[in-house]
N, C-alpha and C. Protein backbone atom coordinates (compact mmCIF):
# COMPACT_ATOMS: atom_id res chain seq x y z
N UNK A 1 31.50 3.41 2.23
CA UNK A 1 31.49 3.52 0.77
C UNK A 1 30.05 3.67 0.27
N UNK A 2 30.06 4.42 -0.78
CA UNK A 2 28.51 4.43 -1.35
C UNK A 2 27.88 3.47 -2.30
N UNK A 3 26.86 2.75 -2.01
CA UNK A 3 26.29 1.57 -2.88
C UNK A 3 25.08 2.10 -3.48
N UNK A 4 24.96 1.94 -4.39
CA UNK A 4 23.47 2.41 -5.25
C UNK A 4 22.31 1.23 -4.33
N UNK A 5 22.96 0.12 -4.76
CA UNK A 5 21.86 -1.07 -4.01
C UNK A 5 21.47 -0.92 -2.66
N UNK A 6 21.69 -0.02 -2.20
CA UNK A 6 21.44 0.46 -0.70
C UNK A 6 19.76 1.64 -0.64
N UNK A 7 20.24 2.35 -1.72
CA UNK A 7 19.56 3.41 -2.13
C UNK A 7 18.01 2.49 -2.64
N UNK A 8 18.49 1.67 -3.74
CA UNK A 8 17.51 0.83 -4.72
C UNK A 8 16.98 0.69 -3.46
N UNK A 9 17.39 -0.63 -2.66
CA UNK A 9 16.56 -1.06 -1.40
C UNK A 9 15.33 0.22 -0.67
N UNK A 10 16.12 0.88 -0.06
CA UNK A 10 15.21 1.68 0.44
C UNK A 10 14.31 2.30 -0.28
N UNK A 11 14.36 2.60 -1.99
CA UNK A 11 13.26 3.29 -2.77
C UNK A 11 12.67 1.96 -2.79
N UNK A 12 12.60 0.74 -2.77
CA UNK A 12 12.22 -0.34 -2.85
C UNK A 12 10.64 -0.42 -1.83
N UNK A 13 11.62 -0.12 -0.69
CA UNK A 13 10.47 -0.32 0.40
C UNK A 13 9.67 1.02 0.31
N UNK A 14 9.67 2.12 0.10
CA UNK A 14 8.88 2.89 -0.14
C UNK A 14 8.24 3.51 -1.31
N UNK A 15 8.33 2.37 -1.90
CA UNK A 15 7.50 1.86 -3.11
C UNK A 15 6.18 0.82 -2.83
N UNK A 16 7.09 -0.03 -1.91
CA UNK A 16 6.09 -1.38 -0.96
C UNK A 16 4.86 -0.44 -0.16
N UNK A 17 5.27 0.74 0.24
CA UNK A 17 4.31 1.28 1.40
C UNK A 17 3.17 1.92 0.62
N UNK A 18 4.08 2.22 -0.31
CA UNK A 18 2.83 3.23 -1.16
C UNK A 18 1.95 2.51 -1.86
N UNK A 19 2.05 0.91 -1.96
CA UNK A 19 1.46 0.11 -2.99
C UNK A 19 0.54 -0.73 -2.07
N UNK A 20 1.29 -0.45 -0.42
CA UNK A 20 0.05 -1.25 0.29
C UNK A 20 -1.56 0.05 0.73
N UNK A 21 -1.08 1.34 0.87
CA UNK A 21 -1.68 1.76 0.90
C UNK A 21 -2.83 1.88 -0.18
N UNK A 22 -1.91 1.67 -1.51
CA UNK A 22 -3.08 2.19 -2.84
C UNK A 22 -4.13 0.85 -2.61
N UNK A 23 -3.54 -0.50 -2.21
CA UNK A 23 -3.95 -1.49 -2.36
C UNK A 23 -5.48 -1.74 -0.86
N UNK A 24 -5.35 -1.02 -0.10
CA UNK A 24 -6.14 -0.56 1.01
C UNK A 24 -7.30 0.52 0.43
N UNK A 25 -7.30 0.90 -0.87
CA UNK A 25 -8.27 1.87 -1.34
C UNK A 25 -9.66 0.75 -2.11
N UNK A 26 -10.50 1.37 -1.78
CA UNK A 26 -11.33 0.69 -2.90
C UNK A 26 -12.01 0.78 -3.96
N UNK A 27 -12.16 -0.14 -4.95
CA UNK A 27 -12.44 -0.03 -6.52
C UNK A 27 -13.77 -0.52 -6.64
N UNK A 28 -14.46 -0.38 -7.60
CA UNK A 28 -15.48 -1.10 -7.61
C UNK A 28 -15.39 -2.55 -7.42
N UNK A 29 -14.63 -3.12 -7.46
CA UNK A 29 -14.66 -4.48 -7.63
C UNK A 29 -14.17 -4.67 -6.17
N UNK A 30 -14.43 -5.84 -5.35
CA UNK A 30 -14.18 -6.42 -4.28
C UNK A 30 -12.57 -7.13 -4.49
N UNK A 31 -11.77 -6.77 -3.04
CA UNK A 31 -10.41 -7.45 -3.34
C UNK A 31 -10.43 -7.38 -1.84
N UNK A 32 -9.24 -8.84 -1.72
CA UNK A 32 -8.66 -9.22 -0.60
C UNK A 32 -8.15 -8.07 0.34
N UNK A 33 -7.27 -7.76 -0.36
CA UNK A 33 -6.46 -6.39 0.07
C UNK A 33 -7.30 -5.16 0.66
N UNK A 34 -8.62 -5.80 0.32
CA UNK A 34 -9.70 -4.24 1.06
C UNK A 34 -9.93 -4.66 2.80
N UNK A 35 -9.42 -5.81 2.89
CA UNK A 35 -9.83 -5.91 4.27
C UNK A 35 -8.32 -5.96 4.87
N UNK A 36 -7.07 -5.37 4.69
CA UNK A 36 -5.92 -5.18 5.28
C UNK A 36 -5.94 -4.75 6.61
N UNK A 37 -6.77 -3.56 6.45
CA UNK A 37 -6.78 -2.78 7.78
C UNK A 37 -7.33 -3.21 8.87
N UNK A 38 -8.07 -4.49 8.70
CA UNK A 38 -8.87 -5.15 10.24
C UNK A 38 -7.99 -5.41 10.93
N UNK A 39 -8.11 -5.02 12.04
CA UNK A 39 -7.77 -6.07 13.30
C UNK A 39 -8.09 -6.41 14.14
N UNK A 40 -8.26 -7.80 14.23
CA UNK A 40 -8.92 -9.09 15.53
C UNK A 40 -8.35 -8.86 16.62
N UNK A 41 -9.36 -8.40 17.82
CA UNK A 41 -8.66 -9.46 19.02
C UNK A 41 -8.38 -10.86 18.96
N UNK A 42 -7.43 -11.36 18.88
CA UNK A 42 -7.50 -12.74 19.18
C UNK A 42 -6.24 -13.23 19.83
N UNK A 43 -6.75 -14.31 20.40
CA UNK A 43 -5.78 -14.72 21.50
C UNK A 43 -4.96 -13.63 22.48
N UNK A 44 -5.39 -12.52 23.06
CA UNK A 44 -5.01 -12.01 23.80
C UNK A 44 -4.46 -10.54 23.16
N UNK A 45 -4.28 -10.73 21.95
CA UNK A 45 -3.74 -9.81 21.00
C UNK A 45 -4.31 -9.27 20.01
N UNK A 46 -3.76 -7.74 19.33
CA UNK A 46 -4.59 -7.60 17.60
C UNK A 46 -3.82 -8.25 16.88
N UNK A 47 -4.66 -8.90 16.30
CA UNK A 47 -3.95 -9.64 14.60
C UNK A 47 -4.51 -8.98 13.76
N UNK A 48 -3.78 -9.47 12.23
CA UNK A 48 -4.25 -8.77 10.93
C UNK A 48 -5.57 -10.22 10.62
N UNK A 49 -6.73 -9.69 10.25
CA UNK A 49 -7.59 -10.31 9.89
C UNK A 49 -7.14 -12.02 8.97
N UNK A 50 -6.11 -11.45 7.89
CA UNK A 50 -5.21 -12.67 7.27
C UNK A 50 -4.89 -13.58 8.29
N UNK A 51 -4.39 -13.34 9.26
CA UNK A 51 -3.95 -14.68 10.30
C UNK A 51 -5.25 -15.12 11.05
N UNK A 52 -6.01 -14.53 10.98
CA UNK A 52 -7.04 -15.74 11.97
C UNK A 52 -8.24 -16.01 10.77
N UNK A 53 -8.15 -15.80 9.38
CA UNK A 53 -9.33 -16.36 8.41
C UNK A 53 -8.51 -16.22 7.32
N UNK A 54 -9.34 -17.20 6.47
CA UNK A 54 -8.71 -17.41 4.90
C UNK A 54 -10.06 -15.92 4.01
N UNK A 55 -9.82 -15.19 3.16
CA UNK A 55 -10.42 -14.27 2.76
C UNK A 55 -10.76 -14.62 1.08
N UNK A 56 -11.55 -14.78 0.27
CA UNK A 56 -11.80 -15.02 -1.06
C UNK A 56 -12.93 -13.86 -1.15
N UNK A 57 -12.79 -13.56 -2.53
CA UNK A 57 -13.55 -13.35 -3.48
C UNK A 57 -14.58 -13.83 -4.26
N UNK A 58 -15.39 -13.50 -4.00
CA UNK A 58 -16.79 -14.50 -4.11
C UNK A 58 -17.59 -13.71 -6.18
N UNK A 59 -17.17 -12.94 -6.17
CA UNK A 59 -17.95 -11.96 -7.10
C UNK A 59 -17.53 -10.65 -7.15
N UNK A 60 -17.76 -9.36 -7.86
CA UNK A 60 -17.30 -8.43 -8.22
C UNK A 60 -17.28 -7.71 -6.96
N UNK A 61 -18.85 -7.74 -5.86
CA UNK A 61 -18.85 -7.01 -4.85
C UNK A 61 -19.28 -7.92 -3.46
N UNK A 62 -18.74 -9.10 -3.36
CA UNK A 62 -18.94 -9.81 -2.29
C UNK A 62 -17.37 -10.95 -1.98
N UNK A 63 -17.02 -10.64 -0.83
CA UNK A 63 -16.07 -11.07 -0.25
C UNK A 63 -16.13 -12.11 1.02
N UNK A 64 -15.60 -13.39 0.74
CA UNK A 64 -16.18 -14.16 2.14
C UNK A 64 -14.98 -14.39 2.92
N UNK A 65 -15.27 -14.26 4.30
CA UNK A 65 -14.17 -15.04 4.97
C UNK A 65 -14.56 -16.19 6.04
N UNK A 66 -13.48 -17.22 5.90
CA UNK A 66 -13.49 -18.40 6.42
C UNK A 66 -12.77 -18.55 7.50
N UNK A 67 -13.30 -18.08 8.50
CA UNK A 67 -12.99 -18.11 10.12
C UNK A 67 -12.33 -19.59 10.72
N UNK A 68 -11.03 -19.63 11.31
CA UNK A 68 -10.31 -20.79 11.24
C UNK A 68 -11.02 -21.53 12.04
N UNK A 69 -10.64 -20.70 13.44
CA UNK A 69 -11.43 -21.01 15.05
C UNK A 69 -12.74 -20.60 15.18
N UNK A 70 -13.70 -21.47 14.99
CA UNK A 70 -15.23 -21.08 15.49
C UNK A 70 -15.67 -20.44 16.22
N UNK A 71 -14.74 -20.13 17.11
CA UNK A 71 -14.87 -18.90 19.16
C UNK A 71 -14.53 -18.03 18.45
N UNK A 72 -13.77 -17.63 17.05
CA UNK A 72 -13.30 -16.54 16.67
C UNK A 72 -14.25 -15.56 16.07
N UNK A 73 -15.33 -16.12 15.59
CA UNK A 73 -16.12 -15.38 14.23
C UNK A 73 -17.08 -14.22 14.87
N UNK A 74 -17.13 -14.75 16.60
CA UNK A 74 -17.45 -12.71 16.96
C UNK A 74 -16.59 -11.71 17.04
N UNK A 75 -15.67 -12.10 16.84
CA UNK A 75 -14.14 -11.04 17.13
C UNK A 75 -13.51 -10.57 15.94
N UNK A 76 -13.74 -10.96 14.73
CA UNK A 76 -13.80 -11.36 13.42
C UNK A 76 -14.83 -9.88 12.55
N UNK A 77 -16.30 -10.49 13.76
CA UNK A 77 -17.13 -9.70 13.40
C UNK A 77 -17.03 -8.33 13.67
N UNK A 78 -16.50 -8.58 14.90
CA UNK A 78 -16.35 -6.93 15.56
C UNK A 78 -15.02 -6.24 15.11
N UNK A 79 -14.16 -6.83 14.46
CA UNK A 79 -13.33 -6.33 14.58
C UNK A 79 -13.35 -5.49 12.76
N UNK A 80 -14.77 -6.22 11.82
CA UNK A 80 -14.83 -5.64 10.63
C UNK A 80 -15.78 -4.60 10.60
N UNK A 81 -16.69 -4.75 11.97
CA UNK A 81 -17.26 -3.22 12.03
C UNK A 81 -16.57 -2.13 12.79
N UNK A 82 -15.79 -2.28 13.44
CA UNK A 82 -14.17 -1.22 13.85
C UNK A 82 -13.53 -0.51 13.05
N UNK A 83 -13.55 -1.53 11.78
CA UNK A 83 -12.49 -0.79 11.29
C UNK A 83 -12.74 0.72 10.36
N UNK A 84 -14.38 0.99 10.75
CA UNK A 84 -14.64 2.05 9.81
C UNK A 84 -14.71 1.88 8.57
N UNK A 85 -14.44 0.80 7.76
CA UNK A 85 -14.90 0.60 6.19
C UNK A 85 -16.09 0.94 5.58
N UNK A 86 -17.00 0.75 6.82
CA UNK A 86 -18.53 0.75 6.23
C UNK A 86 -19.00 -0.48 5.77
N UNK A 87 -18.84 -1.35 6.42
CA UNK A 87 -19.18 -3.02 5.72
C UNK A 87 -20.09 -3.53 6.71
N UNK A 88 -21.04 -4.39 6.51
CA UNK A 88 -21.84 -4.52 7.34
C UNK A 88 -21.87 -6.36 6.78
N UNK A 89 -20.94 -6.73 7.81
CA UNK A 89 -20.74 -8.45 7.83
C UNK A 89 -22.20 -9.62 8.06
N UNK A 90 -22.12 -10.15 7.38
CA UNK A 90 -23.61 -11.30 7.87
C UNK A 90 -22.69 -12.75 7.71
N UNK A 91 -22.88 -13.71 9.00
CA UNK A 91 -22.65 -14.69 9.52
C UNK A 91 -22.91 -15.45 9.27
N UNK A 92 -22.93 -16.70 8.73
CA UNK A 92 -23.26 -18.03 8.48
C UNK A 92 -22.69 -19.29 8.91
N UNK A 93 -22.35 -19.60 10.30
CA UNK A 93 -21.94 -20.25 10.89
C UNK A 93 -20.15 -19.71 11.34
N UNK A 94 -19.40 -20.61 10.28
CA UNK A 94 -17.96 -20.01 10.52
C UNK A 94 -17.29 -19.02 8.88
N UNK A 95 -18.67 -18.67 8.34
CA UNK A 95 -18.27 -17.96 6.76
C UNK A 95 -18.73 -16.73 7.31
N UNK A 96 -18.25 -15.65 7.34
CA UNK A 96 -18.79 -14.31 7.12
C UNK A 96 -18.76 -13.89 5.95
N UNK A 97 -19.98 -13.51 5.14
CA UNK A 97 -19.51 -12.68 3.92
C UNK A 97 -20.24 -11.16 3.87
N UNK A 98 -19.44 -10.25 3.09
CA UNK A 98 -19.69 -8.54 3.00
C UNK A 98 -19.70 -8.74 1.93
N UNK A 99 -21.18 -7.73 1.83
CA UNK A 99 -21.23 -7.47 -0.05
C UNK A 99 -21.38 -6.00 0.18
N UNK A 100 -20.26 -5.33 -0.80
CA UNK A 100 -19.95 -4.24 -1.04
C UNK A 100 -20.85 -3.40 -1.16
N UNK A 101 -20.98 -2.25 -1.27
CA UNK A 101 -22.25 -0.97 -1.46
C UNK A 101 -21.23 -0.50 -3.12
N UNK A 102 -22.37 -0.31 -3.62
CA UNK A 102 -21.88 0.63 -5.14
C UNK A 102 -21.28 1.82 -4.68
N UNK A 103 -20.27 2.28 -5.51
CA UNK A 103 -19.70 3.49 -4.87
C UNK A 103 -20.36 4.82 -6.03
N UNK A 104 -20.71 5.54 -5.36
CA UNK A 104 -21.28 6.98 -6.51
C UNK A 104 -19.99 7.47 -7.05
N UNK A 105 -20.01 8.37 -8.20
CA UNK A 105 -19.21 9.21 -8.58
C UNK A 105 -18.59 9.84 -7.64
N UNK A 106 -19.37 10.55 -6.89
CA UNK A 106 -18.79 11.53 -6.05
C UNK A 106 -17.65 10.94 -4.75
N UNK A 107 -17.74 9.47 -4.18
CA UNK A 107 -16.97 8.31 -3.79
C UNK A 107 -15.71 8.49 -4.36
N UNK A 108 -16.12 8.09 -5.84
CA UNK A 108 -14.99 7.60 -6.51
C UNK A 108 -13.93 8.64 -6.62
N UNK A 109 -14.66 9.54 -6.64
CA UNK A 109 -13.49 11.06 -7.03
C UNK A 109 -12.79 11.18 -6.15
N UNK A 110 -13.80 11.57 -4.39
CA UNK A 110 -12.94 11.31 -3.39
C UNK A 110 -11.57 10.12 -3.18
N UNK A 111 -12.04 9.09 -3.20
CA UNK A 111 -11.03 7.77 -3.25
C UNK A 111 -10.36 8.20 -4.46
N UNK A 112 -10.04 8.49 -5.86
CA UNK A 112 -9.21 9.30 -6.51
C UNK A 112 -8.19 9.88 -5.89
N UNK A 113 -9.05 11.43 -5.08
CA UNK A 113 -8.05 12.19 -4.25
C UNK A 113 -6.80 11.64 -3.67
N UNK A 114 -7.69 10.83 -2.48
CA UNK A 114 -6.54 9.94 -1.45
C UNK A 114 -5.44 9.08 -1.76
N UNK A 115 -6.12 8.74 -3.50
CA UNK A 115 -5.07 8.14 -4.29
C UNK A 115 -3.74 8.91 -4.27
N UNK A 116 -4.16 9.77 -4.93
CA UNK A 116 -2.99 10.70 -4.93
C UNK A 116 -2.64 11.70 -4.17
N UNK A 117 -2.95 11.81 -3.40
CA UNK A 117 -2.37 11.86 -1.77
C UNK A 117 -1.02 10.95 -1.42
N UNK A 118 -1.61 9.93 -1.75
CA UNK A 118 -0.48 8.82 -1.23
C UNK A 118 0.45 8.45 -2.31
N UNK A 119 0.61 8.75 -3.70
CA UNK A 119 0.97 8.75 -4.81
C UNK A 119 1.88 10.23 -4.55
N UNK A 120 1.66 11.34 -4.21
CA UNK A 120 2.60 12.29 -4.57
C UNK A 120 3.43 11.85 -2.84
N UNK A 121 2.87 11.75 -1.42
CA UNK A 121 3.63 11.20 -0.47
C UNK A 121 4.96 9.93 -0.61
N UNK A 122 4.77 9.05 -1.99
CA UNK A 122 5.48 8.28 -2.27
C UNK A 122 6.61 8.86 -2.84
N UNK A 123 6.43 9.97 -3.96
CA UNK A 123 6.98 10.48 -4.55
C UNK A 123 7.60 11.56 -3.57
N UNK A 124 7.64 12.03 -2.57
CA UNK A 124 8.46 12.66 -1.59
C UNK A 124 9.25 11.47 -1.01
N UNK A 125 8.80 10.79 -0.63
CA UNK A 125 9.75 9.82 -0.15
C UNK A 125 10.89 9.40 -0.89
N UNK A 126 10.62 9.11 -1.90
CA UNK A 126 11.58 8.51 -3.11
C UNK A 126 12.53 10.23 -3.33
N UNK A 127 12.21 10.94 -3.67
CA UNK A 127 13.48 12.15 -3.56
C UNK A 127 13.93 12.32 -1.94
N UNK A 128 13.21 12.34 -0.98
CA UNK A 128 14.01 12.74 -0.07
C UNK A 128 15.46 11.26 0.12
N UNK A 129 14.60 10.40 -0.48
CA UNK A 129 16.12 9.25 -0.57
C UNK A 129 17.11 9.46 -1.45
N UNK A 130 16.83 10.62 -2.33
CA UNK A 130 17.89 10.68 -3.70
C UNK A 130 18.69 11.70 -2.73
N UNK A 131 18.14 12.50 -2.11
CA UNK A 131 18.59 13.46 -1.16
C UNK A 131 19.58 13.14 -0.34
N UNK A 132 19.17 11.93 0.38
CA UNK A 132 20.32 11.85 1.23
C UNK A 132 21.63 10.96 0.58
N UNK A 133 21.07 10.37 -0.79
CA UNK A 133 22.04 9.95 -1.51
C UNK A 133 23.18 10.49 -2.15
N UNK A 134 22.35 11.86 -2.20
CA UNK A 134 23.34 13.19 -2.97
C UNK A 134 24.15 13.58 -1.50
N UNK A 135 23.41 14.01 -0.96
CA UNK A 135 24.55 14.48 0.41
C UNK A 135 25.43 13.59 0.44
N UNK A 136 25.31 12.73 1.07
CA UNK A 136 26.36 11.61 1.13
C UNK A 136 27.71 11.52 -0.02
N UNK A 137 26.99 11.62 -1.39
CA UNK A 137 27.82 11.74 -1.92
C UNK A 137 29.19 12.83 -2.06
N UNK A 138 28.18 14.36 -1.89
CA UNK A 138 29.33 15.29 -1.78
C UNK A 138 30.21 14.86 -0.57
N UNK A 139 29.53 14.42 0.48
CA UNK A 139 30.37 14.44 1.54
C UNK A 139 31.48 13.71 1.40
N UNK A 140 31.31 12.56 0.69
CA UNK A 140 32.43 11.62 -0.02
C UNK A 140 33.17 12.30 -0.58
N UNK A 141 33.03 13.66 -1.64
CA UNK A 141 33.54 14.33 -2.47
C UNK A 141 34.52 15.14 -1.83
N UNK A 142 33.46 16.03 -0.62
CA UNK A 142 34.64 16.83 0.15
C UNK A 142 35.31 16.39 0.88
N UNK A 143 35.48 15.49 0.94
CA UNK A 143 36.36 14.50 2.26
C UNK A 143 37.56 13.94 1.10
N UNK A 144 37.34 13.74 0.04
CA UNK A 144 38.43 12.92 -0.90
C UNK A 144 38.36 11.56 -1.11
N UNK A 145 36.74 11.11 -0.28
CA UNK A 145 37.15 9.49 -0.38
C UNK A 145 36.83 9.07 -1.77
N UNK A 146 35.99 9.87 -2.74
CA UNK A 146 36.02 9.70 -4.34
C UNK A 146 36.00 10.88 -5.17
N UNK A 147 36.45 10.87 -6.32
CA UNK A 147 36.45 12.12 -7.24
C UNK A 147 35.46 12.85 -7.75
N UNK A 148 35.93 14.01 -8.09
CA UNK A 148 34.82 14.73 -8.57
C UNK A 148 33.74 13.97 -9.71
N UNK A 149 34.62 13.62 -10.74
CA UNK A 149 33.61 12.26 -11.75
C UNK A 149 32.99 11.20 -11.12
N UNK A 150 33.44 10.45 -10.28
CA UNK A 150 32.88 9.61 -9.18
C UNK A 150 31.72 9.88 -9.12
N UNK A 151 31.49 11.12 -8.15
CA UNK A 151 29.88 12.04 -7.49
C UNK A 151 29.36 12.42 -8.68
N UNK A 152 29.52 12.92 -9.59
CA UNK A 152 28.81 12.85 -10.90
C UNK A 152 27.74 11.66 -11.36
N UNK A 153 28.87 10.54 -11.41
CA UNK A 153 28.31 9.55 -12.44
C UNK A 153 27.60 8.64 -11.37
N UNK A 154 27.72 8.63 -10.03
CA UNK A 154 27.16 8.08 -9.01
C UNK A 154 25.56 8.68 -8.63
N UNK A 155 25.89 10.42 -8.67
CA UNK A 155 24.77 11.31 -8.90
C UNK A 155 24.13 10.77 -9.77
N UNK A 156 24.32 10.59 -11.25
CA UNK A 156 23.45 10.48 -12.70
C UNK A 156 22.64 8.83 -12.27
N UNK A 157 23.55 7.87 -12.06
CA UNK A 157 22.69 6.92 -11.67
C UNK A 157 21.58 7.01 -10.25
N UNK A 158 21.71 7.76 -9.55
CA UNK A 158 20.97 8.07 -7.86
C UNK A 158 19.87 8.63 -8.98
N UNK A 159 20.03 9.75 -9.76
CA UNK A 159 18.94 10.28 -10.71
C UNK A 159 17.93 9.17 -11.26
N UNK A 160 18.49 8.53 -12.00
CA UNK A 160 17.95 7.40 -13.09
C UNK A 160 17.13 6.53 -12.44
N UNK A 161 17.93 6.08 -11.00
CA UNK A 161 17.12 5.34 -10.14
C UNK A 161 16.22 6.37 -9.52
N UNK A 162 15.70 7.23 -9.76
CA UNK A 162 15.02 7.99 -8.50
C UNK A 162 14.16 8.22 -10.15
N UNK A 163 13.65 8.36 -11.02
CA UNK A 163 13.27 8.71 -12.17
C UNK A 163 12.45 7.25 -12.45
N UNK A 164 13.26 6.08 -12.39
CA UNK A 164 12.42 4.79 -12.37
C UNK A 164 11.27 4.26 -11.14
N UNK A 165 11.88 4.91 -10.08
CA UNK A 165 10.65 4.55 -8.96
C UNK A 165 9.59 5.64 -9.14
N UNK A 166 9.66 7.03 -9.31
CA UNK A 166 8.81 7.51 -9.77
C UNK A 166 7.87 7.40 -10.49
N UNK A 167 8.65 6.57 -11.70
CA UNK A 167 7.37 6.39 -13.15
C UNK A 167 6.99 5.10 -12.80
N UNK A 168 6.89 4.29 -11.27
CA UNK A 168 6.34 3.22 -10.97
C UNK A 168 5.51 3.74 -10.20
N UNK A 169 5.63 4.64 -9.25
CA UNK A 169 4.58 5.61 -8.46
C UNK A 169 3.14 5.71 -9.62
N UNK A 170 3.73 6.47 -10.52
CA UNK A 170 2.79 6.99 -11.35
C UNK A 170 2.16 6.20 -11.90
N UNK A 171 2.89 5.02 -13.07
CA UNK A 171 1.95 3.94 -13.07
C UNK A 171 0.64 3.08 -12.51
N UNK A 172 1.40 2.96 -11.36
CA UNK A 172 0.36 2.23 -10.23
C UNK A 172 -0.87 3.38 -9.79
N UNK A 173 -0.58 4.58 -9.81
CA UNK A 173 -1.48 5.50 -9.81
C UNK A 173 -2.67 5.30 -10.36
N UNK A 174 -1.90 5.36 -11.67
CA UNK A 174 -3.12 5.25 -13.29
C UNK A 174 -3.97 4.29 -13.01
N UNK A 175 -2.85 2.98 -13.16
CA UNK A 175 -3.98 1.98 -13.03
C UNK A 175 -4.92 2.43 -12.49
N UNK A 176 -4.59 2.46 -10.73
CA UNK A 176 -5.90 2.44 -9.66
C UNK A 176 -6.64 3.62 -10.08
N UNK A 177 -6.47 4.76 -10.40
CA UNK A 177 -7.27 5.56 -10.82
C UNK A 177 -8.02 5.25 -11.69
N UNK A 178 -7.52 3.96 -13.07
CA UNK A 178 -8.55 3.76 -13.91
C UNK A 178 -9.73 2.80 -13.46
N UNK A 179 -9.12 1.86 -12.15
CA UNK A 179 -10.06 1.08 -11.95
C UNK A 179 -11.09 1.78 -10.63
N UNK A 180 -10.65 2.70 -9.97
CA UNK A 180 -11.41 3.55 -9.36
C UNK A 180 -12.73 4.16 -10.13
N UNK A 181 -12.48 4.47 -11.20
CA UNK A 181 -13.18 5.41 -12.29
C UNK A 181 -14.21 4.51 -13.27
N UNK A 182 -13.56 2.69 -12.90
CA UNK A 182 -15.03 2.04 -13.83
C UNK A 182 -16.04 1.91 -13.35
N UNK A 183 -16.80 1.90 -13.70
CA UNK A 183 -18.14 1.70 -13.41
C UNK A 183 -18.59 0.25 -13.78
């Protein structure tokens, strides 16, 4: 049988992906979320930087982290010059803190771009789910398991919902684009 809440769910989560990615971009201002992409060796394994340190915000462009395990804070270290950010960590026992570089215009525009890169990729995702929502539906249709009004009004809501995750795409866009763009 066809459930809209099935559909919701999945535009749900690819709403989540697109919001961790925007949230992996950076603004002028220093955020937790800029250090997502690390990962530690530790204990035998990669972890996400979050499980082996507590991460704060110290100021607009300085971020500290508080290394749990003391054996950890070279692995910590190495693992924030890996990740290609461009951050250049300084040590203070078990605190590492990174203070951000100003980003130029020409930065910001780029990081713009990639914004929406991943902003119109969201927005493919979210129709190719209305997509298979619509198939499904005719297929329901040509098979007889619901009526022609059925696939209609089932269609109009698959629409409505695919029209609301969109203008959340876009939203979240703006924002980050506006906070990309302060100076």
């Amino acid at each position: 049988m066809w459930n809209e809440a099935d559909y919701a769910t999945k535009m749900d989560k690819a709403l989540e992906a697109f919001s961790r990615e925007l949230s992996s971009l950076r603004t002028g201002r220093a955020s937790q979320n800029f250090l997502d992409p690390v990962q530690v060796d530790a204990y035998g394994s990669k972890m996400g930087l979050s499980h082996v340190a507590t991460i704060s915000v110290l100021d607009a462009r300085t971020l500290s982290i508080n290394v749990w395990d003391q054996g950890m804070v070279s692995a910590v270290e190495k693992g924030i010059m890996e990740s290609n950010l461009g951050l250049n960590p300084q040590t203070e026992g078990a605190v590492i803190r990174i203070t951000l570089p100003e980003l130029n215009e020409e930065r910001r525009r780029e990081l713009v771009k990639v914004a929406g890169k991943y902003a119109e990729n969201g927005r493919i995702a979210i129709r190719n789910i209305r997509r298979e929502g619509m198939d499904n539906l005719k297929k329901m249709e040509k098979s007889s398991d619901i009526s022609e009004d059925e696939m209609h009004r089932n269609g109009d809501k698959l629409q409505k919902l695919t029209d609301d995750f969109v203008s959340k795409i876009d939203k979240a866009f703006a924002d980050k684009e506006k906070d990309m763009l302060q100076i």
